[in-house]
PDB file of N, CA and C in Angstrom:
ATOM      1  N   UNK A   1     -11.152   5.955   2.837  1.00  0.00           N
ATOM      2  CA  UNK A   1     -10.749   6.481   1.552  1.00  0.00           C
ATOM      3  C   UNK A   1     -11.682   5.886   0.486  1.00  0.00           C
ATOM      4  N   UNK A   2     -12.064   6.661  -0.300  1.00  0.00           N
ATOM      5  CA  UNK A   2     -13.219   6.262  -1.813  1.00  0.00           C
ATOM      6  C   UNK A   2     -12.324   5.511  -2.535  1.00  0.00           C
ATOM      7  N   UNK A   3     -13.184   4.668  -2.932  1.00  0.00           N
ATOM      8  CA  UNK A   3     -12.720   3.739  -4.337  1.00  0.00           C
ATOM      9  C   UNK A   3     -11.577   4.795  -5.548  1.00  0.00           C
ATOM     10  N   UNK A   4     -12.019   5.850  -5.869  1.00  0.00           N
ATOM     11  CA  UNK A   4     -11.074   6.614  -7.012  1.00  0.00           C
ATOM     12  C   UNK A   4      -9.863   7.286  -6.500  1.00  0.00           C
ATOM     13  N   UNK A   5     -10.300   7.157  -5.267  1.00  0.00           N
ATOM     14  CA  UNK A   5      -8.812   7.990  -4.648  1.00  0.00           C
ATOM     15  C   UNK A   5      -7.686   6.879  -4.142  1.00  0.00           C
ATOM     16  N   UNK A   6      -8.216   5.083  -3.835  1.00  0.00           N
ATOM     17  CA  UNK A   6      -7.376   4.251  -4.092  1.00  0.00           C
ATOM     18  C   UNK A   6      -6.992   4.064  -5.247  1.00  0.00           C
ATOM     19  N   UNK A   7      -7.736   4.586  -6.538  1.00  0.00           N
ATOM     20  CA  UNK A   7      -7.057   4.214  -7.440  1.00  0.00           C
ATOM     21  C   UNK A   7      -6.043   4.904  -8.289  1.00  0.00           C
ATOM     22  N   UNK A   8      -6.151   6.216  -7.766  1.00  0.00           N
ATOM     23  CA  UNK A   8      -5.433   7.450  -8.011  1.00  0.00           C
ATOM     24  C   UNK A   8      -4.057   6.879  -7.364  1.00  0.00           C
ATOM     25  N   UNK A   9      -4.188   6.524  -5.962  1.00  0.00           N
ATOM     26  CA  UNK A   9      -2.573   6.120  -4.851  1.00  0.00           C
ATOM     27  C   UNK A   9      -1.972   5.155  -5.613  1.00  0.00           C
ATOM     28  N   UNK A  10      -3.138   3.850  -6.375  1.00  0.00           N
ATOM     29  CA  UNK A  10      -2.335   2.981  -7.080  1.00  0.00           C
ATOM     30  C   UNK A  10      -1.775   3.105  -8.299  1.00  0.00           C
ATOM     31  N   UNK A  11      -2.101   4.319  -9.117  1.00  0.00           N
ATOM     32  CA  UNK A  11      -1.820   4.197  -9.986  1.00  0.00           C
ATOM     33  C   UNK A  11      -0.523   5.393  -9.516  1.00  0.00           C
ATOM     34  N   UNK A  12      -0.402   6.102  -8.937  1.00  0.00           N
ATOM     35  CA  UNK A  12       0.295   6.869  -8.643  1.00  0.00           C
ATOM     36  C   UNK A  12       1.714   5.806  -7.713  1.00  0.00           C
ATOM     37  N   UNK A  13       1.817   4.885  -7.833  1.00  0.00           N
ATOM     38  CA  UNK A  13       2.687   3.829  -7.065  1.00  0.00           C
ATOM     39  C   UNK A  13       3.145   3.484  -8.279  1.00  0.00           C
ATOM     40  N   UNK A  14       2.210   2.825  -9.049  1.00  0.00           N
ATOM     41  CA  UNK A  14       2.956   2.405  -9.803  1.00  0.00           C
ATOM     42  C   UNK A  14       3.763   3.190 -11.246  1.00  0.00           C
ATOM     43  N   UNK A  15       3.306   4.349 -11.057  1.00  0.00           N
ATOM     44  CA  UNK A  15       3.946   5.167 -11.923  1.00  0.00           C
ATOM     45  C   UNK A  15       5.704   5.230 -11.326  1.00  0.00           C
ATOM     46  N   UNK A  16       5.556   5.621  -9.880  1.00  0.00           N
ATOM     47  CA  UNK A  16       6.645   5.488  -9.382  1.00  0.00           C
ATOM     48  C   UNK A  16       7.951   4.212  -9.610  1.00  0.00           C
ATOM     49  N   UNK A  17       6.754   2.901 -10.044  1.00  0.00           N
ATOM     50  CA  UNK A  17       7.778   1.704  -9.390  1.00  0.00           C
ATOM     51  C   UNK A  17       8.599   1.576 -11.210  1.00  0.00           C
ATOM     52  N   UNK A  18       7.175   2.224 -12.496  1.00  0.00           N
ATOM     53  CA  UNK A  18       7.676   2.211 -13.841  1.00  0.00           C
ATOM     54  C   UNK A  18       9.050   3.642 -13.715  1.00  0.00           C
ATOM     55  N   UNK A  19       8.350   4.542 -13.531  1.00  0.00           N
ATOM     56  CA  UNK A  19      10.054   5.297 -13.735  1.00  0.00           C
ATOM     57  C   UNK A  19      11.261   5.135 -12.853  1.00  0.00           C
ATOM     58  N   UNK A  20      11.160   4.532 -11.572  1.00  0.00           N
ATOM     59  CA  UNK A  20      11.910   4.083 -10.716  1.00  0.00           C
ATOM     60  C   UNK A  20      12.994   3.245 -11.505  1.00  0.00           C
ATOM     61  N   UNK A  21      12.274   2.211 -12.117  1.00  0.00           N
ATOM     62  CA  UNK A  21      13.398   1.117 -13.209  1.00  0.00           C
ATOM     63  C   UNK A  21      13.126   1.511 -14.447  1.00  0.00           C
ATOM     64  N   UNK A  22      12.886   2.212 -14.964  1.00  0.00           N
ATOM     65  CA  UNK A  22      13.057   3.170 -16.013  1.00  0.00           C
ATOM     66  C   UNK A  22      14.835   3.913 -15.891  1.00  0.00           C
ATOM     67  N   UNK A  23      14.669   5.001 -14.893  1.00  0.00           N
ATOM     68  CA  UNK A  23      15.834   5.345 -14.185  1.00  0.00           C
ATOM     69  C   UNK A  23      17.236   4.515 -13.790  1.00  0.00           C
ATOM     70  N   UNK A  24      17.311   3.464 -13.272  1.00  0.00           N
ATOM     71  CA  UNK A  24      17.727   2.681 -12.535  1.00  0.00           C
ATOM     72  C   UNK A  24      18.268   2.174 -13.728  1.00  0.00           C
ATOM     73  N   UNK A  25      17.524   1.783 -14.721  1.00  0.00           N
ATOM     74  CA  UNK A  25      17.996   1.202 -16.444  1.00  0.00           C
ATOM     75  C   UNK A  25      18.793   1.977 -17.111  1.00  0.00           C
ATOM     76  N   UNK A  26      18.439   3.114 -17.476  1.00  0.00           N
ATOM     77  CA  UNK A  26      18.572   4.258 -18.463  1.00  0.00           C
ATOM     78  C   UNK A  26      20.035   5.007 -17.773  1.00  0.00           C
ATOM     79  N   UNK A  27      20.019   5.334 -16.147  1.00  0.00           N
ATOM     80  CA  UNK A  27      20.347   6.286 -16.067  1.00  0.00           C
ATOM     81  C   UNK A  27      21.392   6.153 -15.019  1.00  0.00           C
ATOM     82  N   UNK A  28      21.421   5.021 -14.798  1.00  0.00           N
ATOM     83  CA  UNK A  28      22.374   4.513 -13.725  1.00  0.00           C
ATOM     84  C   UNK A  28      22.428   4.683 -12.034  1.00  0.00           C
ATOM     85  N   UNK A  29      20.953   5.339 -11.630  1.00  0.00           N
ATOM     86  CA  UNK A  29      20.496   5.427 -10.227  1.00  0.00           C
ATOM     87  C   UNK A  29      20.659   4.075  -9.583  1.00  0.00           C
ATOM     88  N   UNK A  30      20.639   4.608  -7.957  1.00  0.00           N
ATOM     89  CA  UNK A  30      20.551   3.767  -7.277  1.00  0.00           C
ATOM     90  C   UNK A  30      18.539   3.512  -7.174  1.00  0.00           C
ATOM     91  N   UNK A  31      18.608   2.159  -6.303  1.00  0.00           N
ATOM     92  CA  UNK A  31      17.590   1.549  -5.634  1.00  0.00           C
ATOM     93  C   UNK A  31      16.985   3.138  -4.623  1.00  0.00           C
ATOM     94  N   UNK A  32      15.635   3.122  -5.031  1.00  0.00           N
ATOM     95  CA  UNK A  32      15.191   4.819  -4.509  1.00  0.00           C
ATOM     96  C   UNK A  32      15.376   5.595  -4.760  1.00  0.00           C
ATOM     97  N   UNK A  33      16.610   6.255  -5.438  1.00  0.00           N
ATOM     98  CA  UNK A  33      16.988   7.356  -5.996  1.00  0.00           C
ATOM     99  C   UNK A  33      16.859   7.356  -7.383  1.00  0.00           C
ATOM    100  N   UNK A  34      16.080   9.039  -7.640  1.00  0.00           N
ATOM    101  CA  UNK A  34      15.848   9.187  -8.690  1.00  0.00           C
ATOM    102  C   UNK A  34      17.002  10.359  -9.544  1.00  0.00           C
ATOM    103  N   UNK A  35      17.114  10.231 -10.839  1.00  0.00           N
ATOM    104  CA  UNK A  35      18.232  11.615 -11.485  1.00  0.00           C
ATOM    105  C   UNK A  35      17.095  12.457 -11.152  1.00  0.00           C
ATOM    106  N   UNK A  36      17.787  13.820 -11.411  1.00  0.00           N
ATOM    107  CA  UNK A  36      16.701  14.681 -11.040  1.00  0.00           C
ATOM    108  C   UNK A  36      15.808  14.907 -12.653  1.00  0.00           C
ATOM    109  N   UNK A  37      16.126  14.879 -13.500  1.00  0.00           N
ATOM    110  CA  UNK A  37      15.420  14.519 -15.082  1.00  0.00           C
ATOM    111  C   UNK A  37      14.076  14.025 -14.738  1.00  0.00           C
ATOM    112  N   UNK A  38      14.114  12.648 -14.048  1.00  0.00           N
ATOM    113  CA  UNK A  38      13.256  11.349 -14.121  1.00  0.00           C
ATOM    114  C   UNK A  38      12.541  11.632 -12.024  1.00  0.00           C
ATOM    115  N   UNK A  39      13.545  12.479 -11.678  1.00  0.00           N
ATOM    116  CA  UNK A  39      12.525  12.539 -10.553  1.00  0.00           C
ATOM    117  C   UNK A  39      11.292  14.376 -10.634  1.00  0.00           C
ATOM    118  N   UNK A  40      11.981  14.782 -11.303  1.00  0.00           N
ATOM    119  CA  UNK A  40      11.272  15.955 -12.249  1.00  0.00           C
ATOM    120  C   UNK A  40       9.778  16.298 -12.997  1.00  0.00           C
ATOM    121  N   UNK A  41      10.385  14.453 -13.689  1.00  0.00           N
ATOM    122  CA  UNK A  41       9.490  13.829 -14.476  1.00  0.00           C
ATOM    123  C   UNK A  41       8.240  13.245 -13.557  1.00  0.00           C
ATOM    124  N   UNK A  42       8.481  12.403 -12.256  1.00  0.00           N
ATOM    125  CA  UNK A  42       7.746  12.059 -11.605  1.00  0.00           C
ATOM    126  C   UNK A  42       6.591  12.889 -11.154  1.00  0.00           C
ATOM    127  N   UNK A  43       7.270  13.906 -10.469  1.00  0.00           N
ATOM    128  CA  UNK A  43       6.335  15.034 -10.143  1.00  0.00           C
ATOM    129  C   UNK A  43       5.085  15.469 -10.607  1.00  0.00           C
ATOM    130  N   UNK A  44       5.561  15.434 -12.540  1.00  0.00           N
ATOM    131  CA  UNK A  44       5.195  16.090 -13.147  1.00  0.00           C
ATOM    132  C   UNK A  44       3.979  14.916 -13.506  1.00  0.00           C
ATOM    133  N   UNK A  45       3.910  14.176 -13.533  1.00  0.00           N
ATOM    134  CA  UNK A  45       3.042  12.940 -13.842  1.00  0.00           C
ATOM    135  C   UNK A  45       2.441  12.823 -12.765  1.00  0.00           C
ATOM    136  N   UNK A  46       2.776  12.649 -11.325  1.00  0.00           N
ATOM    137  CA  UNK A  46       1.611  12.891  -9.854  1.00  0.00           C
ATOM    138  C   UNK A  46       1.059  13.843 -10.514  1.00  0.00           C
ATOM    139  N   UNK A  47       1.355  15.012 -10.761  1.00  0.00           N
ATOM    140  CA  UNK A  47       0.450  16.318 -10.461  1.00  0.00           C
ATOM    141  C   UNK A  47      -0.387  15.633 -11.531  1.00  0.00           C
ATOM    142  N   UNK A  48      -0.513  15.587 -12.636  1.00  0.00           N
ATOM    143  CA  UNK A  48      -1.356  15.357 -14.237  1.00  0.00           C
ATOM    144  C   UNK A  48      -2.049  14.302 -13.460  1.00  0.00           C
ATOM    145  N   UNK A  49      -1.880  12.835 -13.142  1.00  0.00           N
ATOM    146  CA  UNK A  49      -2.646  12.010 -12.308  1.00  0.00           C
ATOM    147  C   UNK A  49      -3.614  12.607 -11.352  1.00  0.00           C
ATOM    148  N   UNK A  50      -3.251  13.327 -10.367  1.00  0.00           N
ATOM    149  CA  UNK A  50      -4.102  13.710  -9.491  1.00  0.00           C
ATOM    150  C   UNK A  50      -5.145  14.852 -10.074  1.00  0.00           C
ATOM    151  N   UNK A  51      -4.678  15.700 -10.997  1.00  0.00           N
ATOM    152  CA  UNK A  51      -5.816  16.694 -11.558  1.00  0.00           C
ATOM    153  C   UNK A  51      -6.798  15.646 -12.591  1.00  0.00           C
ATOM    154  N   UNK A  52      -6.347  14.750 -13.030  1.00  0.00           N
ATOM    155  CA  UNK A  52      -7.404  13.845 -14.329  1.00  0.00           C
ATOM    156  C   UNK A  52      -8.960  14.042 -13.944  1.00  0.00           C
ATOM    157  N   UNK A  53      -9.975  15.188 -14.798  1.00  0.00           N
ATOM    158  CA  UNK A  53     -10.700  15.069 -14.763  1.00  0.00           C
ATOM    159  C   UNK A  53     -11.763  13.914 -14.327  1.00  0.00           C
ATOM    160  N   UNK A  54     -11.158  12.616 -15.298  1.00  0.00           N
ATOM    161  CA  UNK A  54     -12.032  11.465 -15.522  1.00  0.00           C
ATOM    162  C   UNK A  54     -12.317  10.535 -14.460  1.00  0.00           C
ATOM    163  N   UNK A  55     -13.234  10.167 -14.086  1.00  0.00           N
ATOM    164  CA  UNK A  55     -13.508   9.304 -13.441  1.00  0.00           C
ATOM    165  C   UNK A  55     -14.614   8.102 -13.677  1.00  0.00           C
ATOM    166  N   UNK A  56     -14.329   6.545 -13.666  1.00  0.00           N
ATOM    167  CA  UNK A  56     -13.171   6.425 -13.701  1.00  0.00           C
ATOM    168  C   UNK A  56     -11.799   6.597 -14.804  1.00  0.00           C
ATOM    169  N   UNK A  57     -10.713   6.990 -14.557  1.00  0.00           N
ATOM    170  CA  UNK A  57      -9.639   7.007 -15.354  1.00  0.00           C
ATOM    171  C   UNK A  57      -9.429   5.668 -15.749  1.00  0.00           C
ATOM    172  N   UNK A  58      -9.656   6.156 -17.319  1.00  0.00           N
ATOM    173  CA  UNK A  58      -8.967   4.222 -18.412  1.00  0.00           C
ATOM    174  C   UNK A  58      -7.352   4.917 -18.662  1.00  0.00           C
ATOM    175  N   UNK A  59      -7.217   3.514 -19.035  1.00  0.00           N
ATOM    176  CA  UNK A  59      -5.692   3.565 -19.385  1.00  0.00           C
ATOM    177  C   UNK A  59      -4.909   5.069 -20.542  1.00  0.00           C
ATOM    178  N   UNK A  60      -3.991   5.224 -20.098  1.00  0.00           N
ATOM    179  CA  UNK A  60      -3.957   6.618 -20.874  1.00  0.00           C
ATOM    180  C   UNK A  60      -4.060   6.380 -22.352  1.00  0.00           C
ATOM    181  N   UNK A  61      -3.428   5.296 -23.177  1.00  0.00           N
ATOM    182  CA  UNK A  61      -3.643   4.773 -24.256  1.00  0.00           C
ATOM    183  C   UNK A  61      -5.064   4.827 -24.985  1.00  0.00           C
ATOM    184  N   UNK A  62      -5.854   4.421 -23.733  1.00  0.00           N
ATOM    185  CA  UNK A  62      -7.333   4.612 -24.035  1.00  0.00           C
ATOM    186  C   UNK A  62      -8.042   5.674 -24.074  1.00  0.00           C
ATOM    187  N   UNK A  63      -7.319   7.122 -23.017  1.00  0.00           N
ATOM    188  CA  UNK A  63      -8.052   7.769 -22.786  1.00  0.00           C
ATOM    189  C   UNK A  63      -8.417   9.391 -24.074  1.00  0.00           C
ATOM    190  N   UNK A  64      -9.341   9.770 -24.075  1.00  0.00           N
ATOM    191  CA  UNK A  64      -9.702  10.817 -25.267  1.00  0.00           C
ATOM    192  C   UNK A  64      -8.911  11.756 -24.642  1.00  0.00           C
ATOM    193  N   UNK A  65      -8.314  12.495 -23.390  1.00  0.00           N
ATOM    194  CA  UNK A  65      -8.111  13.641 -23.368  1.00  0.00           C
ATOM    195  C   UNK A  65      -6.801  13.348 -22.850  1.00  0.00           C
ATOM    196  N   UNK A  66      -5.575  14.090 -23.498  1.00  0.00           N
ATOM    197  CA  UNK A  66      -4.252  14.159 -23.603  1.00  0.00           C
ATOM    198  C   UNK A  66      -3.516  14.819 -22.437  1.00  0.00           C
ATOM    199  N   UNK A  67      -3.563  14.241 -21.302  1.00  0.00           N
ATOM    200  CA  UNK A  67      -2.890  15.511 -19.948  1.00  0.00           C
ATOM    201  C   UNK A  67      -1.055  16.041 -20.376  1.00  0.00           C
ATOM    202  N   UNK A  68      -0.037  14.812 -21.088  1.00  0.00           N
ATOM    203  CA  UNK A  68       1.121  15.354 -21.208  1.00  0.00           C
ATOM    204  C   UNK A  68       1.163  15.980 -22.560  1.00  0.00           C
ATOM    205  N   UNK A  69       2.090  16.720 -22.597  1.00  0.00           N
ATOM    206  CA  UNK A  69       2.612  17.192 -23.352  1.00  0.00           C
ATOM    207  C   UNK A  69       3.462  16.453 -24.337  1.00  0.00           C
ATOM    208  N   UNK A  70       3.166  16.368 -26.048  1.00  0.00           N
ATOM    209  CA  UNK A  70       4.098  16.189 -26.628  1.00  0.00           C
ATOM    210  C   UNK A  70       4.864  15.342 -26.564  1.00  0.00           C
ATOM    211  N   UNK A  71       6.244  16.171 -26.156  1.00  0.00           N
ATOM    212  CA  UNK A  71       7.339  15.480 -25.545  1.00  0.00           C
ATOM    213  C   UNK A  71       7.024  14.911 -24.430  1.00  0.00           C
ATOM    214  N   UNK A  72       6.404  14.868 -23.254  1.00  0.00           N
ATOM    215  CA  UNK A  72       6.027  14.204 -22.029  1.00  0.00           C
ATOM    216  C   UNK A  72       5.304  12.819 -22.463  1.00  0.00           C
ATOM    217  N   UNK A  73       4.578  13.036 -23.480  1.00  0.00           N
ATOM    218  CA  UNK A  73       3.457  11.529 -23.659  1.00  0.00           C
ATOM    219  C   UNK A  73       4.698  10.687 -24.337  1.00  0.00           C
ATOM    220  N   UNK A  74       5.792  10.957 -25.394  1.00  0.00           N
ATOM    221  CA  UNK A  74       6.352  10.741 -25.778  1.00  0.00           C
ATOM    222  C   UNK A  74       7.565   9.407 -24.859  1.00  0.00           C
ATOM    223  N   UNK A  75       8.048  10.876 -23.729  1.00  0.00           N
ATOM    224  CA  UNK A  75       8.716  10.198 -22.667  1.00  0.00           C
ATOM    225  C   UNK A  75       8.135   8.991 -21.850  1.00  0.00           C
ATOM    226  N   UNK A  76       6.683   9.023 -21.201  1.00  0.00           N
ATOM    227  CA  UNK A  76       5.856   8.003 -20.766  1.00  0.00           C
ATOM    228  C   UNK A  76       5.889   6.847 -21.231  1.00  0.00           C
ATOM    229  N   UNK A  77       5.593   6.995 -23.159  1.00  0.00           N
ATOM    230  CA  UNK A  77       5.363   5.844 -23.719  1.00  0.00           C
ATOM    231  C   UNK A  77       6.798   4.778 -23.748  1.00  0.00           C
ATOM    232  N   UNK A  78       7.966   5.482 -23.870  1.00  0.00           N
ATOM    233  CA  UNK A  78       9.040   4.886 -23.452  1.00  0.00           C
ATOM    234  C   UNK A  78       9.494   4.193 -22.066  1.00  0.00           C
ATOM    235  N   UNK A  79       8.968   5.278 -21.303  1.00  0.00           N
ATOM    236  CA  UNK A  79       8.987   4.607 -19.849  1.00  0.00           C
ATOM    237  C   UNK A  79       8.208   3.289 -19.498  1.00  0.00           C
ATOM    238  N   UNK A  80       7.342   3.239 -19.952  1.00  0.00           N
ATOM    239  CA  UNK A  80       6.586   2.080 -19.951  1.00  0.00           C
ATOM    240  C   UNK A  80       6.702   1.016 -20.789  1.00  0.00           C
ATOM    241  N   UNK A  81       7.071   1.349 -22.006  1.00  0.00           N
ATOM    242  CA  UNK A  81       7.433   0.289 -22.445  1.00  0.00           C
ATOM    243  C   UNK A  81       9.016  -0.728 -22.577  1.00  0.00           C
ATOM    244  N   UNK A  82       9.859   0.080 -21.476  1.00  0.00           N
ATOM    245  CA  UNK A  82      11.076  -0.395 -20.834  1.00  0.00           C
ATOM    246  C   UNK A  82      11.019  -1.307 -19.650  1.00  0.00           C
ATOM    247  N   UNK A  83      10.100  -0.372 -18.680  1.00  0.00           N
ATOM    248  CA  UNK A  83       9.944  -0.686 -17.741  1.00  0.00           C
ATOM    249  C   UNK A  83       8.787  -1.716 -17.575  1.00  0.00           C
ATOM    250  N   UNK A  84       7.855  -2.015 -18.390  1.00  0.00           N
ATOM    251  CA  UNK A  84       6.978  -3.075 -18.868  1.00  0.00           C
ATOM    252  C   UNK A  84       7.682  -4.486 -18.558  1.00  0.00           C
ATOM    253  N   UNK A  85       8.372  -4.472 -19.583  1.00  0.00           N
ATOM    254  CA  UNK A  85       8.764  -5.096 -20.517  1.00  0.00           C
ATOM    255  C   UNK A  85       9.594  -5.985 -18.691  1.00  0.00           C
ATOM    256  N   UNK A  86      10.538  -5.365 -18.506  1.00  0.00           N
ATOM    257  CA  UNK A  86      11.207  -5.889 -17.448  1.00  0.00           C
ATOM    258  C   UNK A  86      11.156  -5.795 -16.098  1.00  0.00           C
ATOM    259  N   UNK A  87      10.266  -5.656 -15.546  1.00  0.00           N
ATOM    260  CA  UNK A  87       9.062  -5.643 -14.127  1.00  0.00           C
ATOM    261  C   UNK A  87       8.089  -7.092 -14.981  1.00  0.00           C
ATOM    262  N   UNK A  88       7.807  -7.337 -16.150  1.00  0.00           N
ATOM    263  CA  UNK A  88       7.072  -8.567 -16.127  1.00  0.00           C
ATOM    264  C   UNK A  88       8.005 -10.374 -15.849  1.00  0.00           C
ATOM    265  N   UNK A  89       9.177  -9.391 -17.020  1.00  0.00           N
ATOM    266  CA  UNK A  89      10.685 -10.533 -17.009  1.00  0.00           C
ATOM    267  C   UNK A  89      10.944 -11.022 -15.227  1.00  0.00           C
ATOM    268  N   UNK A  90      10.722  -9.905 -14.623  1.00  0.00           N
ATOM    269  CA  UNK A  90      11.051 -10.241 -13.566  1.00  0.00           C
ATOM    270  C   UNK A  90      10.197 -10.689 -12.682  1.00  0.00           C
ATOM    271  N   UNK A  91       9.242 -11.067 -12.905  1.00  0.00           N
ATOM    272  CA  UNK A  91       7.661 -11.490 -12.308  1.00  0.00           C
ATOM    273  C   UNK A  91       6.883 -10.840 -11.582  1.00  0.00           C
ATOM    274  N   UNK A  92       6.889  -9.526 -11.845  1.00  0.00           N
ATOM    275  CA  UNK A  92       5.890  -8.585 -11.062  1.00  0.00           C
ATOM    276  C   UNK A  92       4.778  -8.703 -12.116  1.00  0.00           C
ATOM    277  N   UNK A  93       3.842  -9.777 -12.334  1.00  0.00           N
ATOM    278  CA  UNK A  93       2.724 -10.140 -13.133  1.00  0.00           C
ATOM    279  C   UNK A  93       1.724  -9.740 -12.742  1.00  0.00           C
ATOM    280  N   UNK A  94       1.481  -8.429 -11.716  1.00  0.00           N
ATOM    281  CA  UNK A  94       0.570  -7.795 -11.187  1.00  0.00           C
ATOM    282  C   UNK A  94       0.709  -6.758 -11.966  1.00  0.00           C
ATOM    283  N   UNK A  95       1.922  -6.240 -12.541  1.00  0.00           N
ATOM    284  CA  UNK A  95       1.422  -5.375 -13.928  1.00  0.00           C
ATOM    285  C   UNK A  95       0.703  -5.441 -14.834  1.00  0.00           C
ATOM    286  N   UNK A  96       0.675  -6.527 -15.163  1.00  0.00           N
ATOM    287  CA  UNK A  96       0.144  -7.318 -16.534  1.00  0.00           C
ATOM    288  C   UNK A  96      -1.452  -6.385 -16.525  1.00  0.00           C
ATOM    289  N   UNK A  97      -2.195  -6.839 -15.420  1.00  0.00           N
ATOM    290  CA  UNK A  97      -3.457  -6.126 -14.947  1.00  0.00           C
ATOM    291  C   UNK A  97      -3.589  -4.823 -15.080  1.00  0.00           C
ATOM    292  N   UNK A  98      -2.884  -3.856 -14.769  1.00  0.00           N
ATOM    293  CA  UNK A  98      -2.619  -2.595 -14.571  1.00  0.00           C
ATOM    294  C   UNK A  98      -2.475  -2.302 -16.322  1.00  0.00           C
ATOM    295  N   UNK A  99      -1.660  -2.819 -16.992  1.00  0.00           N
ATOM    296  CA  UNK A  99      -0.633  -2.775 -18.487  1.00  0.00           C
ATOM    297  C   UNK A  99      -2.376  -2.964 -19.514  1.00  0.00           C
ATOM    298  N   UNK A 100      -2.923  -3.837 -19.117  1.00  0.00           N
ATOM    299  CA  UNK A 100      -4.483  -4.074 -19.920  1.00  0.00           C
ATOM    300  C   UNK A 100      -5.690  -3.422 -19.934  1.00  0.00           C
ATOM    301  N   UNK A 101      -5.121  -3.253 -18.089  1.00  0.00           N
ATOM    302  CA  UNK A 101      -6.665  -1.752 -17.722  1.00  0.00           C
ATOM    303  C   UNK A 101      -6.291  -0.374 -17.262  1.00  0.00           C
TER     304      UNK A 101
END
């Protein structure tokens, strides 16, 4: 497997592990299970990940060209900054890396 397509799987993991406890916070899911809202949402963020022109892909914060929508970039920026916030509290400090680049 190429270097961009590991980084596509990783970033595509960890999108999962941010709305996973995003969900799990917000919405009262179990461990793996997603509402269908936030597993909807997932989908919809693989697909936008895997089409990203850019290579390599910078952080979306960083990046010039806008893949969600509106309301979708909107939803993200919340997701992440919930799920940030408490995936670090809890010592997954391998975000931290991911959260900068």
């Amino acid at each position: 497997m190429d270097q961009s397509k590991q980084k596509q799987e990783k970033d595509i993991k960890v999108l999962n592990t941010f709305i996973g406890t995003y969900c799990r916070g917000k919405h009262g899911s179990s461990k793996g299970k997603l509402c269908p809202d936030c597993s909807e949402f997932l989908a919809y963020a693989e697909m936008k990940r895997r089409k990203c022109p850019l290579n390599p892909k910078p952080a979306c914060k960083h990046c010039p060209i806008h893949c969600y929508s509106k309301e979708r970039r909107s939803l993200i920026r919340e997701v992440m900054a919930y799920s940030g916030r408490r995936l670090m509290l809890r010592g997954r400090l391998d975000l931290i890396w991911h959260y900068f680049f």
